[in-house]
Protein backbone atom coordinates (compact mmCIF):
# COMPACT_ATOMS: atom_id res chain seq x y z
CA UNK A 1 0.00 0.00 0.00
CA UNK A 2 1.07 3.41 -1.10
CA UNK A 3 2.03 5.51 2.14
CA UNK A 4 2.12 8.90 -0.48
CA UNK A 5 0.70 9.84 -3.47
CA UNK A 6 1.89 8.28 -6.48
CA UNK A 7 0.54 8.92 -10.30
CA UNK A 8 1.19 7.23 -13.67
CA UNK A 9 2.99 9.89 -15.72
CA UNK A 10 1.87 8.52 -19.20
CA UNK A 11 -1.67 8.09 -18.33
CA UNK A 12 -1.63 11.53 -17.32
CA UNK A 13 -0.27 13.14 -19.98
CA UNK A 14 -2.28 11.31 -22.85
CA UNK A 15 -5.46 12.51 -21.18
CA UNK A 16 -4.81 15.65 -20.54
CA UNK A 17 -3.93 15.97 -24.59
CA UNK A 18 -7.09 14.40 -25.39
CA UNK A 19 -9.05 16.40 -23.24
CA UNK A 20 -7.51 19.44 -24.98
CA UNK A 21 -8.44 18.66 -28.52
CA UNK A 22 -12.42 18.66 -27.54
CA UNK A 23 -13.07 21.95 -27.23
CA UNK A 24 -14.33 22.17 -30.70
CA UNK A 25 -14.92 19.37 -33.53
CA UNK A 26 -12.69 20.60 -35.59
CA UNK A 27 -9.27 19.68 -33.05
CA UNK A 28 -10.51 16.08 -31.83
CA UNK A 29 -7.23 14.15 -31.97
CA UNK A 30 -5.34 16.89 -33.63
CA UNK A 31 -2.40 16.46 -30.59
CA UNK A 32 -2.72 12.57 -30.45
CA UNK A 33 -2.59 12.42 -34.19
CA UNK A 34 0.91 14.89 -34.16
CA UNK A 35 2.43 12.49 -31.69
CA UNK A 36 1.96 9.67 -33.96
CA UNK A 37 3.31 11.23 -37.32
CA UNK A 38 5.94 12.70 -34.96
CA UNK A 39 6.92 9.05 -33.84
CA UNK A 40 6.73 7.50 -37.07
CA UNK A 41 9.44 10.14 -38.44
CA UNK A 42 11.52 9.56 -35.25
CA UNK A 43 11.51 5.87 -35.61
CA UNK A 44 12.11 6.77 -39.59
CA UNK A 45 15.23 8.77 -38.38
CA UNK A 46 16.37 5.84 -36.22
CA UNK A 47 16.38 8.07 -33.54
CA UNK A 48 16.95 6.47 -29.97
CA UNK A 49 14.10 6.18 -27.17
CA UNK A 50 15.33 9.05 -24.90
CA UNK A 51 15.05 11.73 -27.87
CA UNK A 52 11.67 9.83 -29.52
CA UNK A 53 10.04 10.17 -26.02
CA UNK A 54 11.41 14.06 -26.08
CA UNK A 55 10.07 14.75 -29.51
CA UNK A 56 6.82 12.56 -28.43
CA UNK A 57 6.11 14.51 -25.22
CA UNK A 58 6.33 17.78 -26.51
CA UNK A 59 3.98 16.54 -29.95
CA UNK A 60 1.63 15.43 -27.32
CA UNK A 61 0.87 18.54 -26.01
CA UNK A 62 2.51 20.97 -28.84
CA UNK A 63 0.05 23.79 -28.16
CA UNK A 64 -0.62 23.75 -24.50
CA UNK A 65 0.32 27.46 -25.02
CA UNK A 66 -3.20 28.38 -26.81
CA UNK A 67 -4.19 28.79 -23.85
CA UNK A 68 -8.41 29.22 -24.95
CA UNK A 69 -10.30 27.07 -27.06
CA UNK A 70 -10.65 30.25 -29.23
CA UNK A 71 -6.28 30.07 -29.69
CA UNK A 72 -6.25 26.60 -30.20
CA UNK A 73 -8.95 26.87 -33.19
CA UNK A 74 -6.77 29.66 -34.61
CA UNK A 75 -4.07 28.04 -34.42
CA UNK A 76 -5.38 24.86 -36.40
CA UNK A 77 -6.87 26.59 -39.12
CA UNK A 78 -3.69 28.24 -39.80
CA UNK A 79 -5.20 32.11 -38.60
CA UNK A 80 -2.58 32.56 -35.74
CA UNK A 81 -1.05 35.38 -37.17
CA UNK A 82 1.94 35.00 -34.52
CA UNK A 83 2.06 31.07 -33.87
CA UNK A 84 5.51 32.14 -31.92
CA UNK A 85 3.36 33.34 -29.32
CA UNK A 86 1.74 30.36 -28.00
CA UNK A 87 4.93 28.36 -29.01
CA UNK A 88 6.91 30.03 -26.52
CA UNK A 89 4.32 30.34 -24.06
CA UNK A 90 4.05 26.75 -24.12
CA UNK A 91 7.40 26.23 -23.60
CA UNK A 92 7.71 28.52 -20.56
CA UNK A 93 4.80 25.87 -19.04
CA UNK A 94 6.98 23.00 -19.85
CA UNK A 95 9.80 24.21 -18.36
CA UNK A 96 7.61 24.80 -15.17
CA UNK A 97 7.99 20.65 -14.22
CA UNK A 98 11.19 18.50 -14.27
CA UNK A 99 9.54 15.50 -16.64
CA UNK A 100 8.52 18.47 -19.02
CA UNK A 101 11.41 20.56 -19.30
CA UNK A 102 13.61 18.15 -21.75
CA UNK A 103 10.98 18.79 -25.02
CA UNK A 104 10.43 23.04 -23.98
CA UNK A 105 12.67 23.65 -26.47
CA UNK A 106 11.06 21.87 -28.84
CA UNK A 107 7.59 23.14 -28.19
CA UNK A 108 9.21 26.75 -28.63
CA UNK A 109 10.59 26.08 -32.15
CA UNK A 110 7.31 23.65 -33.50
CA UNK A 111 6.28 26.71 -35.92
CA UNK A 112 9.63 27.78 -36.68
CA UNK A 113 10.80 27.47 -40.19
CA UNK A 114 14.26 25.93 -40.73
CA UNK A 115 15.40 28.96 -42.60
CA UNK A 116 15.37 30.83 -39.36
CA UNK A 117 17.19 27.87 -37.57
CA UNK A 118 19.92 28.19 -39.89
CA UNK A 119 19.89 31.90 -40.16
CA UNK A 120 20.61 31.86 -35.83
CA UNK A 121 23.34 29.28 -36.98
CA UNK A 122 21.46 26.37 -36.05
CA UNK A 123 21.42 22.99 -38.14
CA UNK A 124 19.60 19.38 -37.32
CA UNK A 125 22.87 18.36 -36.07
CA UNK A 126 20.91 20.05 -32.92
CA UNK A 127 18.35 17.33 -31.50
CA UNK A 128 16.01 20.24 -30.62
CA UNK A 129 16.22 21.47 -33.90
CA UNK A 130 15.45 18.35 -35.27
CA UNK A 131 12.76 17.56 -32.79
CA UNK A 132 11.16 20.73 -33.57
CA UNK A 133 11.16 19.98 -37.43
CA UNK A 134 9.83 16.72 -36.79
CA UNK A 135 6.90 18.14 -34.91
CA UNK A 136 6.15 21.32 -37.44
CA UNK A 137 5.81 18.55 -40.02
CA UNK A 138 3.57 16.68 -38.04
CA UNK A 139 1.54 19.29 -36.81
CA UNK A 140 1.67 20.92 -40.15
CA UNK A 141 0.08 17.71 -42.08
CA UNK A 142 -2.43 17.43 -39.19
CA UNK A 143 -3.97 20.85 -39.52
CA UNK A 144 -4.21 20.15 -43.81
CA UNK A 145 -6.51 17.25 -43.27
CA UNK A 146 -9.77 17.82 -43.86
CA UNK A 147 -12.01 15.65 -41.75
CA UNK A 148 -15.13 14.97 -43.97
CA UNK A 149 -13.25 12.97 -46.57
CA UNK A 150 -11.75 10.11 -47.03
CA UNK A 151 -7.68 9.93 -46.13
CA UNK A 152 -6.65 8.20 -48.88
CA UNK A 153 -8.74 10.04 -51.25
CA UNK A 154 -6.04 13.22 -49.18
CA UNK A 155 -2.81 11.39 -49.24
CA UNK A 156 -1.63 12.66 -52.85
CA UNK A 157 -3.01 16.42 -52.16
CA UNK A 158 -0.72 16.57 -48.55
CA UNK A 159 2.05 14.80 -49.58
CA UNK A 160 2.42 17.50 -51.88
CA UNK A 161 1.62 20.30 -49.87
CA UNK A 162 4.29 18.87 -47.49
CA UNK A 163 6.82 18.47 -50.53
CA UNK A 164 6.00 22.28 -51.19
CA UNK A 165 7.63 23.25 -47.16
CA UNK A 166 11.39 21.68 -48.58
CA UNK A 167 13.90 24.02 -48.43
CA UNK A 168 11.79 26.67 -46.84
CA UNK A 169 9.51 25.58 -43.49
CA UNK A 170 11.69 22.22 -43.94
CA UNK A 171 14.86 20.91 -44.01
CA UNK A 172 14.53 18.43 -46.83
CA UNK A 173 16.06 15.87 -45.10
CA UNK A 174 12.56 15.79 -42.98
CA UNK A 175 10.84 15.67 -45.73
CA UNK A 176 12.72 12.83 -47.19
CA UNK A 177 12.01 10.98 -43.98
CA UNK A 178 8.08 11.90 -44.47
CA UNK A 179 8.79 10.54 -48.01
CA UNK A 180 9.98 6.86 -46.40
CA UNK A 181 7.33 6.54 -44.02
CA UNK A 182 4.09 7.89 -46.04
CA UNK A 183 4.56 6.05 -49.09
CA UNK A 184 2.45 2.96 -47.31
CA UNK A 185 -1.35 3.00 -46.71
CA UNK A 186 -1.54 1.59 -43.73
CA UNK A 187 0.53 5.03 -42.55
CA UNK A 188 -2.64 7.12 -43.55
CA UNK A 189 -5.26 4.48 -42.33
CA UNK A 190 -3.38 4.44 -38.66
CA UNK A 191 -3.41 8.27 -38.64
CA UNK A 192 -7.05 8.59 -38.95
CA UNK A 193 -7.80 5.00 -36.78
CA UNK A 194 -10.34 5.71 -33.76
CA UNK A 195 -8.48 3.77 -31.33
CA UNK A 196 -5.41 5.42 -32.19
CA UNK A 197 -5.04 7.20 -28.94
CA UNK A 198 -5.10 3.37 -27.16
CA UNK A 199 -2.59 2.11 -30.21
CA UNK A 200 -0.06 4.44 -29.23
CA UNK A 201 -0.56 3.65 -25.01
CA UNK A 202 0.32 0.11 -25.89
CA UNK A 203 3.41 1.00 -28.37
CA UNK A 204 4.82 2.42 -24.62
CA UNK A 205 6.70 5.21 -26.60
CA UNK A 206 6.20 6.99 -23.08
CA UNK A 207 7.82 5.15 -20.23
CA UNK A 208 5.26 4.48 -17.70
CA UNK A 209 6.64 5.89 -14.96
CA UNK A 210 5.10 6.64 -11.36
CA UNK A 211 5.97 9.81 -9.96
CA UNK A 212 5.37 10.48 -6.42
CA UNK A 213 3.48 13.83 -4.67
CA UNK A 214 5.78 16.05 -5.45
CA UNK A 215 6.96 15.44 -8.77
CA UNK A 216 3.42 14.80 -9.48
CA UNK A 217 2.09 18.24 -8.16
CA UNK A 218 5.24 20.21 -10.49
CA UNK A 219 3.12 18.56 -13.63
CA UNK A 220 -0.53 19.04 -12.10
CA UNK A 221 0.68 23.21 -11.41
CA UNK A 222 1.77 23.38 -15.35
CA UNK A 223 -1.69 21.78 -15.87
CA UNK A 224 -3.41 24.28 -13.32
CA UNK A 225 -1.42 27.49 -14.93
CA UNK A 226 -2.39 25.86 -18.51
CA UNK A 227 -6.38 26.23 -17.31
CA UNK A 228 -6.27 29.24 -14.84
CA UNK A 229 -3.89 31.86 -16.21
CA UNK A 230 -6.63 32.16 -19.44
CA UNK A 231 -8.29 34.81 -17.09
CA UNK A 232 -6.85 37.65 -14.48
CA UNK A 233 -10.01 36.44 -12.70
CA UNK A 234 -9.37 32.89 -12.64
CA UNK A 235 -4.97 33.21 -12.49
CA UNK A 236 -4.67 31.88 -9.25
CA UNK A 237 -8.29 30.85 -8.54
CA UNK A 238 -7.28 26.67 -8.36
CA UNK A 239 -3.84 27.30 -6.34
CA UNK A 240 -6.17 29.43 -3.47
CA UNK A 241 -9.04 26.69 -3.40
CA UNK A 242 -5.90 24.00 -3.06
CA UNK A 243 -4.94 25.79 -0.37
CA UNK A 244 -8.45 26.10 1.67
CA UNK A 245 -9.16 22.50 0.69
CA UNK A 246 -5.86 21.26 2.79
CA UNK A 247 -6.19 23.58 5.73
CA UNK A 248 -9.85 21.96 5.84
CA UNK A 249 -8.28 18.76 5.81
CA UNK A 250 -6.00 19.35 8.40
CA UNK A 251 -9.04 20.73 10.73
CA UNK A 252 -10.70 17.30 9.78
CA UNK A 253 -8.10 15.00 10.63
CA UNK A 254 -6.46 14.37 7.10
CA UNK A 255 -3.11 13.42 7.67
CA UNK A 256 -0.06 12.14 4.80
CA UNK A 257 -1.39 10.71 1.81
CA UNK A 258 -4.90 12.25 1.92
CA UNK A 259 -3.78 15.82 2.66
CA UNK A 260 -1.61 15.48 -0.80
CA UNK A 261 -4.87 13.97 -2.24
CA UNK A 262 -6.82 17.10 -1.48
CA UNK A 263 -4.40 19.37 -2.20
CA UNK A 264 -3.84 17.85 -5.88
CA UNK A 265 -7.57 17.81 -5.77
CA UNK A 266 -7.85 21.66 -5.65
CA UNK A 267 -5.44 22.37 -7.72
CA UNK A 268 -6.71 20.76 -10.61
CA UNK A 269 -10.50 20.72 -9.66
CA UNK A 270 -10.93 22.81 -12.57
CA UNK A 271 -9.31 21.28 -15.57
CA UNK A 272 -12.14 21.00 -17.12
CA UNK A 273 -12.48 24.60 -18.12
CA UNK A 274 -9.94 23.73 -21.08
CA UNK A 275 -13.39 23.17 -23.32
CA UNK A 276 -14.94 26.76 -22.14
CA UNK A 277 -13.91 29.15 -24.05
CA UNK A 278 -12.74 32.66 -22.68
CA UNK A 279 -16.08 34.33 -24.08
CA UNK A 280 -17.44 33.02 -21.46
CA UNK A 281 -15.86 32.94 -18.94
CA UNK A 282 -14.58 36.78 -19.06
CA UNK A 283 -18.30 37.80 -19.76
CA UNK A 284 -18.76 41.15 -17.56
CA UNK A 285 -22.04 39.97 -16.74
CA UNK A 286 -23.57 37.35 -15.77
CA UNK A 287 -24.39 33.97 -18.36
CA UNK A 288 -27.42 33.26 -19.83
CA UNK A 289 -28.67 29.29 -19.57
CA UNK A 290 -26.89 28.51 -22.88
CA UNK A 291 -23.96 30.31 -21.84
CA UNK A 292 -24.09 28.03 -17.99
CA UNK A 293 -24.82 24.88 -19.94
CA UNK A 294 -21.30 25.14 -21.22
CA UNK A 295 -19.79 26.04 -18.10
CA UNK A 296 -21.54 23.43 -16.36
CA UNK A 297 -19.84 20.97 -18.68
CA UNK A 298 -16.44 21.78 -16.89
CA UNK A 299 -16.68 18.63 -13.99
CA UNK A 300 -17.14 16.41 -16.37
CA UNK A 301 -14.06 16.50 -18.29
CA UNK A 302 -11.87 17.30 -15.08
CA UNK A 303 -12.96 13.53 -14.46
CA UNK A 304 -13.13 12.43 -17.71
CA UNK A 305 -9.05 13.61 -17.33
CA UNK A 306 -7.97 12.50 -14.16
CA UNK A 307 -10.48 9.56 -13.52
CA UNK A 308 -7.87 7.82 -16.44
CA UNK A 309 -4.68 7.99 -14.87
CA UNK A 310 -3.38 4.94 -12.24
CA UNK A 311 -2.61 6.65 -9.11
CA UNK A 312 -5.57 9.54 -9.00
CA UNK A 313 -8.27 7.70 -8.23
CA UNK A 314 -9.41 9.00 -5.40
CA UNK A 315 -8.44 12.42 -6.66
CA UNK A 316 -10.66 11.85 -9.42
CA UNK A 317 -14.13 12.11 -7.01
CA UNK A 318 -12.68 14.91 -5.08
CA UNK A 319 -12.05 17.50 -8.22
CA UNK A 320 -14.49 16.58 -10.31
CA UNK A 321 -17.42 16.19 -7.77
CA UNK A 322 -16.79 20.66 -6.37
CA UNK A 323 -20.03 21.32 -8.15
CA UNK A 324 -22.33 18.47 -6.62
CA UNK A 325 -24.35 19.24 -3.61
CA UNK A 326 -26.18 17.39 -0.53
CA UNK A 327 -29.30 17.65 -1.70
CA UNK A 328 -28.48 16.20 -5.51
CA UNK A 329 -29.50 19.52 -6.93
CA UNK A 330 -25.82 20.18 -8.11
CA UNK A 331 -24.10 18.93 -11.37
CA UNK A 332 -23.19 17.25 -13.29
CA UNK A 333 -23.53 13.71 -11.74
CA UNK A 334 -26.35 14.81 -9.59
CA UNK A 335 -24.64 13.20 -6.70
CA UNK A 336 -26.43 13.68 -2.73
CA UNK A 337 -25.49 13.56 0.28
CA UNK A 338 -25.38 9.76 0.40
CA UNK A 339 -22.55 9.80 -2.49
CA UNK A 340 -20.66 12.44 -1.46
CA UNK A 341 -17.65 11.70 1.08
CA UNK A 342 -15.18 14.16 3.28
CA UNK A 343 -12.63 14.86 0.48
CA UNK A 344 -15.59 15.84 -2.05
CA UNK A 345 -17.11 17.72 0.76
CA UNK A 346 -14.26 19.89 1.57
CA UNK A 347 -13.28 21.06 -1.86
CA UNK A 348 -16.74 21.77 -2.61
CA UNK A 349 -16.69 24.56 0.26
CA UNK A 350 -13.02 25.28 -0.51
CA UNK A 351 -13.97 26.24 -4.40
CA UNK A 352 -16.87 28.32 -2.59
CA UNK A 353 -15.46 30.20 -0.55
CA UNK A 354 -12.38 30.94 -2.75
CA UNK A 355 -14.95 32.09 -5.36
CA UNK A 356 -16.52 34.43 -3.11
CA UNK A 357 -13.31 36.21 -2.12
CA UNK A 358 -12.44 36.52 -6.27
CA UNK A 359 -13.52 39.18 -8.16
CA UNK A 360 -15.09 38.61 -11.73
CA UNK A 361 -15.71 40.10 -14.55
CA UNK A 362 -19.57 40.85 -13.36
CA UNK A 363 -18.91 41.78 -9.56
CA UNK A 364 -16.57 43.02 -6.94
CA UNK A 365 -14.83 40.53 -4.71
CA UNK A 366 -16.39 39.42 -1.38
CA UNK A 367 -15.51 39.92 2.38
CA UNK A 368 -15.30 37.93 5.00
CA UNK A 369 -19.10 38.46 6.08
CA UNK A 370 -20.19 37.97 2.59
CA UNK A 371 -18.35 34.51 2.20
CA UNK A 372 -19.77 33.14 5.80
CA UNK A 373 -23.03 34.05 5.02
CA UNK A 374 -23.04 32.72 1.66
CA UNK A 375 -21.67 29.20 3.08
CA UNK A 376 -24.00 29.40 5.93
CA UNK A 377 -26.98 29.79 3.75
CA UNK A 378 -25.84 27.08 1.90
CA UNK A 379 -25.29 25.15 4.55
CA UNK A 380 -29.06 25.66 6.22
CA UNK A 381 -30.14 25.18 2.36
CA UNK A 382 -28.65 21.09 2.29
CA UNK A 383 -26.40 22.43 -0.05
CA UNK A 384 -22.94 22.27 1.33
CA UNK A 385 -21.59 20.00 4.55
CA UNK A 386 -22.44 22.40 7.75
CA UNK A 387 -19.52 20.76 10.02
CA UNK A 388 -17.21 21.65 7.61
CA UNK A 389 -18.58 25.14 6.49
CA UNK A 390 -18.36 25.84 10.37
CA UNK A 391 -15.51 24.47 10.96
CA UNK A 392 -14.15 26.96 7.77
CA UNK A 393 -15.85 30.06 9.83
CA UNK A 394 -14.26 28.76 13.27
CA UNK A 395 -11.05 29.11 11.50
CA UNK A 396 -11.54 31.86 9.09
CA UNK A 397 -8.92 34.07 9.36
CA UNK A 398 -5.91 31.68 9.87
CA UNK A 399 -7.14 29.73 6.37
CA UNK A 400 -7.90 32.77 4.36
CA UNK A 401 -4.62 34.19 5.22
CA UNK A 402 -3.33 30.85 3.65
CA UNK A 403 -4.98 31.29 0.89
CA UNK A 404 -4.26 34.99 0.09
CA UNK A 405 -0.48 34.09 0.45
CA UNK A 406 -0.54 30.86 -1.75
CA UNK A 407 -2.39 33.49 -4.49
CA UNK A 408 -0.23 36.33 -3.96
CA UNK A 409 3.27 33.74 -4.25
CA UNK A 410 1.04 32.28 -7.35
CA UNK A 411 0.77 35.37 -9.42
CA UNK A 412 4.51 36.54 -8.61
CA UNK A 413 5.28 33.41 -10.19
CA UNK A 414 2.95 33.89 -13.43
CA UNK A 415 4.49 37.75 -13.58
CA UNK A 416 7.87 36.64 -13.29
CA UNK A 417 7.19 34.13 -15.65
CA UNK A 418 4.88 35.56 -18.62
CA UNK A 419 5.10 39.35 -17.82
CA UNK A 420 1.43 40.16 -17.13
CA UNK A 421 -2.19 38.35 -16.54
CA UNK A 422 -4.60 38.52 -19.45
């Protein structure tokens, strides 16, 4: 039995990148399908497993730096007017956890064309540079596919476009390794298989590694900033309810393992907002029903995420389930009282009460009396655990000190890092 927290790396990382590519029909698979045309060429290039898994990783989650839905779209319809942009922000968020940092460099240079590598004196002698190559290929045959007809009715129309990037986006030794591994059709039929997400699990291109709490909370903050820093009113939203959750947990009697669980559990309780896009959730006012029926989608893809990875289990319930209530009123499993245990509980009144003491886009942010008497009335109403919403006002001060430092050391991070908060 596991004394500490410990999470399967791969399994984590292939969700989030699936997770990613549903915010709109058009991206579905668009980062799984990279990885594999990045893998094939790697494999073409007879490149060893420590720089496939490199080149892999950063395919995987190549635009983790479009930070919105609406980015991401741009980006894949080729109307991201400065692709740099997101490149390099997504390599500052790699660089931001130890089993990331190895492929930033590659996720800064994915859009850059080789003529600019060799005008800073760079060459694919470089394994960046040819990691980076390798993945602008990929990603650039990805985005040309168009989804409502048939691949190998396609194959002769992108081979050609990608024949057109030699010399110029490409080195043409890339493209000559495109040219060995695309002449096949079971190449184009893999690319566009359904299960292709499991195909590549099994191929283990990604060692399947278990990290423990710590190593595992470096990735689950790049995954947090990736969500949270969309918005200045959401930048250090997940970090401040991580924070309330585990001083709950400590007033409850959560000790080791399961005070890492609910702190992981906060900070990526809201994961899920990857599909909502930034209309919405910067709206200075409040949503109409349509508007909330998107929002209210959020739960269900933070467990959809982390309900797939080996070691997050329990972490799973205790994200996911912030928006369910006692009386099975909340969403969006409709869970009650009965369903509901301590962990789920607690981060439920930590993601209120961290709310509360937010500003947003259609209201000032809340005192102390406002965020007791919001709990409280929740409380009386069946909606939220009373012991624990007490036991939150018993201990008010100490906890929201807590949490005002954890968001004030958050956002000197984000500063130091990116230079300002949307």
């Amino acid at each position: 039995m596991w004394r500490n927290v410990t999470v399967n790396l791969s399994d984590l990382l292939f969700s989030v990148s699936e997770v990613m590519d549903l915010c709109d029909a058009s991206l579905v698979d668009h980062q799984i399908r990279t990885a594999y045309l990045a893998s094939e060429l790697a494999r073409a290039a007879g490149l060893d497993y420590a720089l496939t898994e490199r080149i892999f990783v950063a395919a995987l989650l190549h635009d983790i730096g479009a930070l919105s839905p609406e980015e991401k779209i741009g980006a894949h319809i080729f109307e991201d007017v400065r692709p740099e942009q997101h490149c390099l922000c997504g390599g500052k968020l790699f660089r931001g956890a130890f089993w990331l940092q190895p492929s930033a460099r590659i996720v800064d240079w994915h859009h850059t064309p080789m003529k600019a590598h060799q005008a800073a004196g760079r060459s694919l002698a470089d394994p960046d540079v040819l990691g980076a190559q390798i993945v602008y290929l990929a990603d650039h045959l990805e985005r040309a596919i168009q989804r409502g007809a048939f691949i190998l009715h396609q194959s002769g129309a992108l081979r050609a476009q990608i024949h057109a990037l030699a010399g110029k986006g490409l080195h043409p030794d890339v493209v000559r390794l495109f040219d060995q591994v695309s002449s096949a059709e079971d190449f184009w039929l893999e690319l566009v298989a359904k299960d292709l997400s499991q195909q590549l699990r099994q191929r283990n291109i990604l060692r399947s590694l278990y990290l423990d709490y710590e190593a595992a909370r470096s990735i689950a903050s790049v995954f947090k900033d990736m969500t949270d820093f969309r918005s200045r009113f959401t930048a250090t939203h997940s970090a401040g309810v991580a924070a309330c959750a585990r001083a709950i947990g400590e007033l409850l009697g959560f000790t080791g393992k399961d005070l890492q669980q609910i702190d992981l559990a906060g900070l990526m309780h809201d994961i899920g907002k990857l599909v909502v896009p930034n209309a919405i959730l910067d709206k200075p006012a409040h949503l109409t029903p349509e508007e909330y029926a998107i929002v209210r989608q959020h739960p269900y893809y933070t467990y959809r995420i982390l309900s797939g990875v080996r070691g997050f289990e329990q972490i799973a319930q205790w994200a996911a389930f912030h928006h369910e209530r006692l009386d099975g009123s909340g969403y969006c499993k409709q869970l009650n009282l009965d369903d509901l245990d301590l962990g789920c509980k607690a981060v439920a009144v930590a993601d209120v009460a961290t709310a509360i003491v937010e500003p947003r886009p259609y209201r000032a942010s809340g005192g102390k009396a406002d965020v007791l008497q919001a709990l409280r009335r929740m409380a009386d109403g069946s909606l939220l655990e009373p012991l624990i919403v007490e036991a939150l006002a018993d201990n008010y001060d100490s906890i929201m000190e807590c949490v005002t430092s954890t968001q004030a050391a958050d956002q000197a991070r984000y500063l130091e890092r990116f230079g300002t908060i949307a």
